[in-house]
C-alpha atoms as a PDB file:
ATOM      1  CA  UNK A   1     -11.267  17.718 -36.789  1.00  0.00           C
ATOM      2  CA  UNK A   2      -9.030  16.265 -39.692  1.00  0.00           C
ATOM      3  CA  UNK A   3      -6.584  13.585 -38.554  1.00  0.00           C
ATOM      4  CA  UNK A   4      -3.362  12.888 -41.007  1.00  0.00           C
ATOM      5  CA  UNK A   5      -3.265   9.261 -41.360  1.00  0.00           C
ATOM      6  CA  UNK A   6       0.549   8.279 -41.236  1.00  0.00           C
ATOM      7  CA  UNK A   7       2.548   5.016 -42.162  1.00  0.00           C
ATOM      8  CA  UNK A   8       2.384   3.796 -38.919  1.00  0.00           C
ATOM      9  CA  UNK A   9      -1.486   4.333 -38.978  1.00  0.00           C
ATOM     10  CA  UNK A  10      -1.752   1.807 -42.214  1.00  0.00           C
ATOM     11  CA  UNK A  11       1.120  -0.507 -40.701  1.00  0.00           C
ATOM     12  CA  UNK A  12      -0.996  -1.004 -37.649  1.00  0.00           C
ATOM     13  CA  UNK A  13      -3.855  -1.083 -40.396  1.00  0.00           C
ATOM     14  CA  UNK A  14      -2.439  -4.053 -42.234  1.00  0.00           C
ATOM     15  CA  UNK A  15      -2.349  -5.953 -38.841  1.00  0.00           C
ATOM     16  CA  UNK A  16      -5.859  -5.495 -38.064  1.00  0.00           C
ATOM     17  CA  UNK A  17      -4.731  -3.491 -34.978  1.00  0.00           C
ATOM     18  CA  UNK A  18      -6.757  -0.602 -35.381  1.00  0.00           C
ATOM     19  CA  UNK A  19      -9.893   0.383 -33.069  1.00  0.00           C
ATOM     20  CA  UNK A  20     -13.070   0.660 -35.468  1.00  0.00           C
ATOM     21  CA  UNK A  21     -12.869   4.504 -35.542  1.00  0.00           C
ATOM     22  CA  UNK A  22      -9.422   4.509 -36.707  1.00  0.00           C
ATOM     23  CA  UNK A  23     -10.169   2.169 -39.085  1.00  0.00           C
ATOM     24  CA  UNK A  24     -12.948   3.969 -40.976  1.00  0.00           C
ATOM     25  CA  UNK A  25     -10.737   7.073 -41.206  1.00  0.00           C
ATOM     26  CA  UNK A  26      -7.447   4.985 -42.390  1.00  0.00           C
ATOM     27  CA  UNK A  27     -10.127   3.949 -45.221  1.00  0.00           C
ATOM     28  CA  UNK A  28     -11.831   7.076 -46.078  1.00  0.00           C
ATOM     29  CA  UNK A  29      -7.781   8.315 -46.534  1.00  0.00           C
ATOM     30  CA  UNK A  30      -7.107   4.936 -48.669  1.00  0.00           C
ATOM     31  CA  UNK A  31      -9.971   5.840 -50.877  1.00  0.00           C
ATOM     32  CA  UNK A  32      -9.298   9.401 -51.541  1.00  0.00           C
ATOM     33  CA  UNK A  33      -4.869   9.319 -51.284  1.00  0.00           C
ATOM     34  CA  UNK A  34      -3.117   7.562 -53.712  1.00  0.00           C
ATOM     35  CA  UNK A  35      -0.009   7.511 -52.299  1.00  0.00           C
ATOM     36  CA  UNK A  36      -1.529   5.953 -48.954  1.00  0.00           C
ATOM     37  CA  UNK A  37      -2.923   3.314 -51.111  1.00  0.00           C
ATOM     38  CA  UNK A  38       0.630   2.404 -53.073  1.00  0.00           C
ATOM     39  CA  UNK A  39       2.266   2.173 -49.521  1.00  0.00           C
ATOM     40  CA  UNK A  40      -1.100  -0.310 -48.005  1.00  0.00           C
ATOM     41  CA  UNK A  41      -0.557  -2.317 -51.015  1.00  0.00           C
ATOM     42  CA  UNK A  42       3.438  -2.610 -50.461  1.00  0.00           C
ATOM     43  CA  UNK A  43       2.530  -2.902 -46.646  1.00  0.00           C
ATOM     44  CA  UNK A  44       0.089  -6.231 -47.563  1.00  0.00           C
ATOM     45  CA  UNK A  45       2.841  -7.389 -49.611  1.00  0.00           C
ATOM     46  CA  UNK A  46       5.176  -7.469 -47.243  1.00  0.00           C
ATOM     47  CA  UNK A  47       2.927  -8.845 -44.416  1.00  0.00           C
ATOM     48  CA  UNK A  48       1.764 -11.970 -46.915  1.00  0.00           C
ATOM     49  CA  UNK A  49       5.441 -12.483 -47.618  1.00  0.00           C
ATOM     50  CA  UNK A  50       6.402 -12.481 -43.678  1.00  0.00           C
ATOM     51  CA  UNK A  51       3.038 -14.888 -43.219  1.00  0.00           C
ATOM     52  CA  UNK A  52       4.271 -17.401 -45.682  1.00  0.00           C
ATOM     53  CA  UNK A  53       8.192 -17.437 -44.864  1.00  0.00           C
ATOM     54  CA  UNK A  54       9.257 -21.411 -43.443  1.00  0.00           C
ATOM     55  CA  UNK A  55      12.349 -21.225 -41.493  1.00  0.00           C
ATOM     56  CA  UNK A  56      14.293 -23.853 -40.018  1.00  0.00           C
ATOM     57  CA  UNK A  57      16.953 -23.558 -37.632  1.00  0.00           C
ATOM     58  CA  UNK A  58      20.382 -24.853 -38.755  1.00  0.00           C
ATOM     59  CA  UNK A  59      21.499 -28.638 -38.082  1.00  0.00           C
ATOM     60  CA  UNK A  60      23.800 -27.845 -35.771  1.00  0.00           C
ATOM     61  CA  UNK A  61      21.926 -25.789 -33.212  1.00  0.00           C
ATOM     62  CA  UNK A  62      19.213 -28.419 -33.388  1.00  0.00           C
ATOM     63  CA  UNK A  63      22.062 -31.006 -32.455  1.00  0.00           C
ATOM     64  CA  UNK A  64      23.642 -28.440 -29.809  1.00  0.00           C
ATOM     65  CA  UNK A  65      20.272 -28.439 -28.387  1.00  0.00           C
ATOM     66  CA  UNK A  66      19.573 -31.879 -28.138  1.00  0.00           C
ATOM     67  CA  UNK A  67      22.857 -32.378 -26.668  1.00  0.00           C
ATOM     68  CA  UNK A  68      22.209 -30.059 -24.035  1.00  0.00           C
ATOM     69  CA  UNK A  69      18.546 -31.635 -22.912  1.00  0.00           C
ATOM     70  CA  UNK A  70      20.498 -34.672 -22.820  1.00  0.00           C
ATOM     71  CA  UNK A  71      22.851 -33.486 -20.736  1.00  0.00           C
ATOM     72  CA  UNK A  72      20.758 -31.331 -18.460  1.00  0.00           C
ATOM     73  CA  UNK A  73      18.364 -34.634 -17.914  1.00  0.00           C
ATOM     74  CA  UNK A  74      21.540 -36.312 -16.295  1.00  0.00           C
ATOM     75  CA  UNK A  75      21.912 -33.521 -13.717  1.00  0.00           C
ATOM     76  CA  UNK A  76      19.038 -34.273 -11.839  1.00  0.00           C
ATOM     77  CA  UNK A  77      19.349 -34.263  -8.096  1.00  0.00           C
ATOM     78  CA  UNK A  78      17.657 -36.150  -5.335  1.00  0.00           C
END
């Protein structure tokens, strides 16, 4: 039986989510499909650029926040 490996096959590739059999035919089709390959390559590119993205939240929700723990900590009943 021949399976077509798709784009969601190498997405879930990239990942490392695929079971071991999947995994040897995603790379048999890598090996033999160039156009498979282009679109792993672009995939890893993409998953090494999500990987290394820093994001910080703005200033003012981390002051909204603070405020509101503040507040919150005040409203504690006996």
């Amino acid at each position: 039986m021949h399976q077509t490996i798709t784009q969601e096959d190498i997405i879930r590739y990239t990942y490392g989510e695929t079971a071991e059999e999947e995994t040897v035919l995603i790379e048999q089709a890598l090996a033999s499909n160039e156009q498979l390959q282009d679109f792993y390559i672009l995939m890893k590119q993409v998953a090494d650029d999500l990987n290394n993205m820093k994001m910080t939240p703005h200033p003012t929700t981390v002051r909204i926040i603070l405020e509101e723990s503040q507040d919150s900590s005040l409203e504690i009943s006996s």
